[in-house]
N, C-alpha and C. Protein backbone atom coordinates (compact mmCIF):
# COMPACT_ATOMS: atom_id res chain seq x y z
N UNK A 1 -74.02 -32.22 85.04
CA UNK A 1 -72.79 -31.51 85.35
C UNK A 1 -71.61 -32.48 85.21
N UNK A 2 -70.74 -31.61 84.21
CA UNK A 2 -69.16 -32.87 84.17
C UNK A 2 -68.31 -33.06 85.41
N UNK A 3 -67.51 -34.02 85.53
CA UNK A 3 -66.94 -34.06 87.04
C UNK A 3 -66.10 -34.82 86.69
N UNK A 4 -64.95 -34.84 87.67
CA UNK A 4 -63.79 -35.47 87.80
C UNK A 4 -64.37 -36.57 89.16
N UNK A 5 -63.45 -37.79 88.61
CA UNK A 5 -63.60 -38.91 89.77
C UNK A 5 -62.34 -40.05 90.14
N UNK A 6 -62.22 -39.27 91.35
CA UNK A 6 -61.09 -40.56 91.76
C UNK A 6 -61.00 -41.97 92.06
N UNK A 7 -60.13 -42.68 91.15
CA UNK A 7 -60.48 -44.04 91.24
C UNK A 7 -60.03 -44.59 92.49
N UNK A 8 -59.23 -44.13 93.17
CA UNK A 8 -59.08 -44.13 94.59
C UNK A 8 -60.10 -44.46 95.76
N UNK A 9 -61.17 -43.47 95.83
CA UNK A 9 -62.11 -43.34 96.81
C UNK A 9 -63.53 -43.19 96.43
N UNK A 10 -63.40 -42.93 95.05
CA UNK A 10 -65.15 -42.75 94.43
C UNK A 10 -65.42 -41.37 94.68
N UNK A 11 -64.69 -40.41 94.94
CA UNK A 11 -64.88 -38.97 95.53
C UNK A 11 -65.19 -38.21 94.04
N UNK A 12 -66.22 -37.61 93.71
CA UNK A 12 -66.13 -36.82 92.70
C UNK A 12 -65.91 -35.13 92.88
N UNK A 13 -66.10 -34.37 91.81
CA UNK A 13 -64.93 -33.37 92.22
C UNK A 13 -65.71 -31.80 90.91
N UNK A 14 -65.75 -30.61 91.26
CA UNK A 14 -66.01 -29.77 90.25
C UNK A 14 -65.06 -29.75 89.16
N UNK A 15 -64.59 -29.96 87.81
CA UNK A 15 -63.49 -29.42 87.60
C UNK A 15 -63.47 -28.31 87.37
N UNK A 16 -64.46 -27.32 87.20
CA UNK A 16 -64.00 -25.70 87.32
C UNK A 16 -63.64 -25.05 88.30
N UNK A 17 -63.52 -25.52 89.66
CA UNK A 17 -63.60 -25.12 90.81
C UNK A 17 -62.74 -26.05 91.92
N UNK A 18 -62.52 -27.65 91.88
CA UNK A 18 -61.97 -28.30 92.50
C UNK A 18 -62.77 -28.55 93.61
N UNK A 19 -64.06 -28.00 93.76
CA UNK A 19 -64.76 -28.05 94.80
C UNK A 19 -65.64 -29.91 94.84
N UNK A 20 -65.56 -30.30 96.53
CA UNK A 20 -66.29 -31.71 96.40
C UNK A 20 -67.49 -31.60 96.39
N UNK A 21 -68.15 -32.57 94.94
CA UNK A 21 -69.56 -32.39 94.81
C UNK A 21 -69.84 -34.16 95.55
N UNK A 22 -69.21 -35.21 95.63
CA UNK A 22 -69.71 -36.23 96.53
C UNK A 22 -68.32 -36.89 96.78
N UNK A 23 -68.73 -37.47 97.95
CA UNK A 23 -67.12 -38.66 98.35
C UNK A 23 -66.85 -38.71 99.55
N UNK A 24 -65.97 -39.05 99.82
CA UNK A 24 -65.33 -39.18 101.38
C UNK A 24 -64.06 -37.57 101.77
N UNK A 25 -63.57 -37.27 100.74
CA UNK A 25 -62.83 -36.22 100.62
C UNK A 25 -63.71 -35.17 101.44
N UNK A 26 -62.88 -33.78 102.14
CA UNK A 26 -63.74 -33.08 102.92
C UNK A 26 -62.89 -31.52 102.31
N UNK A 27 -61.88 -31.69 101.57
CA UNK A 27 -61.35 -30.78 100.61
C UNK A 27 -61.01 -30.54 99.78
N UNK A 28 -61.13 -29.57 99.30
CA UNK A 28 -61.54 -29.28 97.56
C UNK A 28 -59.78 -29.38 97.14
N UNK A 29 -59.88 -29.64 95.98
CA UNK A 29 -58.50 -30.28 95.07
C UNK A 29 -57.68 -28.73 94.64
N UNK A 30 -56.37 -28.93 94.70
CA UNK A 30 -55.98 -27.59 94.17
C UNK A 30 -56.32 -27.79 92.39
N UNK A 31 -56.38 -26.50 91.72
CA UNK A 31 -56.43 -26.30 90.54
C UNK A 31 -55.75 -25.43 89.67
N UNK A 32 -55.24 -25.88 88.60
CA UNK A 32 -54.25 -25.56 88.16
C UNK A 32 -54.48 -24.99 86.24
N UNK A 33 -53.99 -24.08 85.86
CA UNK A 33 -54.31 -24.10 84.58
C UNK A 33 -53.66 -24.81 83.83
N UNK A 34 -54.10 -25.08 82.70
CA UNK A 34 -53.50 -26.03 81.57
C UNK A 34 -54.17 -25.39 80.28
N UNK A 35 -53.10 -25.32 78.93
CA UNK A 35 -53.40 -25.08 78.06
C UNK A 35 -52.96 -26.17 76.92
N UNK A 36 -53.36 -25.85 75.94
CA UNK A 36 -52.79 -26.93 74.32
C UNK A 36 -51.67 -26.11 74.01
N UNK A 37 -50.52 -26.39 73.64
CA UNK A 37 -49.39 -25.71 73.18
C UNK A 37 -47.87 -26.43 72.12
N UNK A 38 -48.62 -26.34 71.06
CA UNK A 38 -46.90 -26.88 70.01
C UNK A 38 -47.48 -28.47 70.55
N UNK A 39 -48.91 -29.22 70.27
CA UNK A 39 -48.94 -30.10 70.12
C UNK A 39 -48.65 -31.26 72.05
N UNK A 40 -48.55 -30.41 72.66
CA UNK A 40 -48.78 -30.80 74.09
C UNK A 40 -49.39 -30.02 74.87
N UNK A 41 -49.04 -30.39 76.26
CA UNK A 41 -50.32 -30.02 77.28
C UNK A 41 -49.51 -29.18 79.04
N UNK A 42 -49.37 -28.12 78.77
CA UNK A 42 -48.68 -27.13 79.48
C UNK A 42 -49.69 -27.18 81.00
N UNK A 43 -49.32 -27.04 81.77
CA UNK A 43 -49.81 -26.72 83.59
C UNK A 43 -48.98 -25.76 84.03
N UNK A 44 -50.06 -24.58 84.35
CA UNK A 44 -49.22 -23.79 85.24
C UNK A 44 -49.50 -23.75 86.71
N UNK A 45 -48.06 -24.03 87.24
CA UNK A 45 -47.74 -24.17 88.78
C UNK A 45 -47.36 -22.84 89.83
N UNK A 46 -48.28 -22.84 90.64
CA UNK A 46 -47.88 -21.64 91.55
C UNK A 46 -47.27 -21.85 92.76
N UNK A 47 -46.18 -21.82 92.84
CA UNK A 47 -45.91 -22.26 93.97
C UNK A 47 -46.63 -21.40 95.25
C-alpha cells in the first residue's frame, strides 16, 4: 500500500483517505483535491 510520510515525525498517512496508518499523529490529515492543469498543479480548497 502507497503512503505518504512525514519527515517530521515518521507518521505515515493513507493518501486516499488522509487516514493514520502508523506514527505518533492520532489524526487523520485534511485532504484536498488536486488536478494537472495548463502544465501545473491546481488544489482545491474548501474553506
Amino acid at each position: 500500500m502507497a503512503s505518504f510520510l512525514c519527515s517530521m515525525n515518521g507518521s505515515q498517512f493513507d493518501p486516499a483517505t488522509g487516514e493514520v496508518l502508523k506514527g505518533v499523529v492520532s489524526q487523520p490529515r485534511l485532504r484536498y483535491t488536486a488536478e494537472e492543469r495548463d502544465g501545473g498543479i491546481c488544489v482545491t480548497v474548501q474553506p
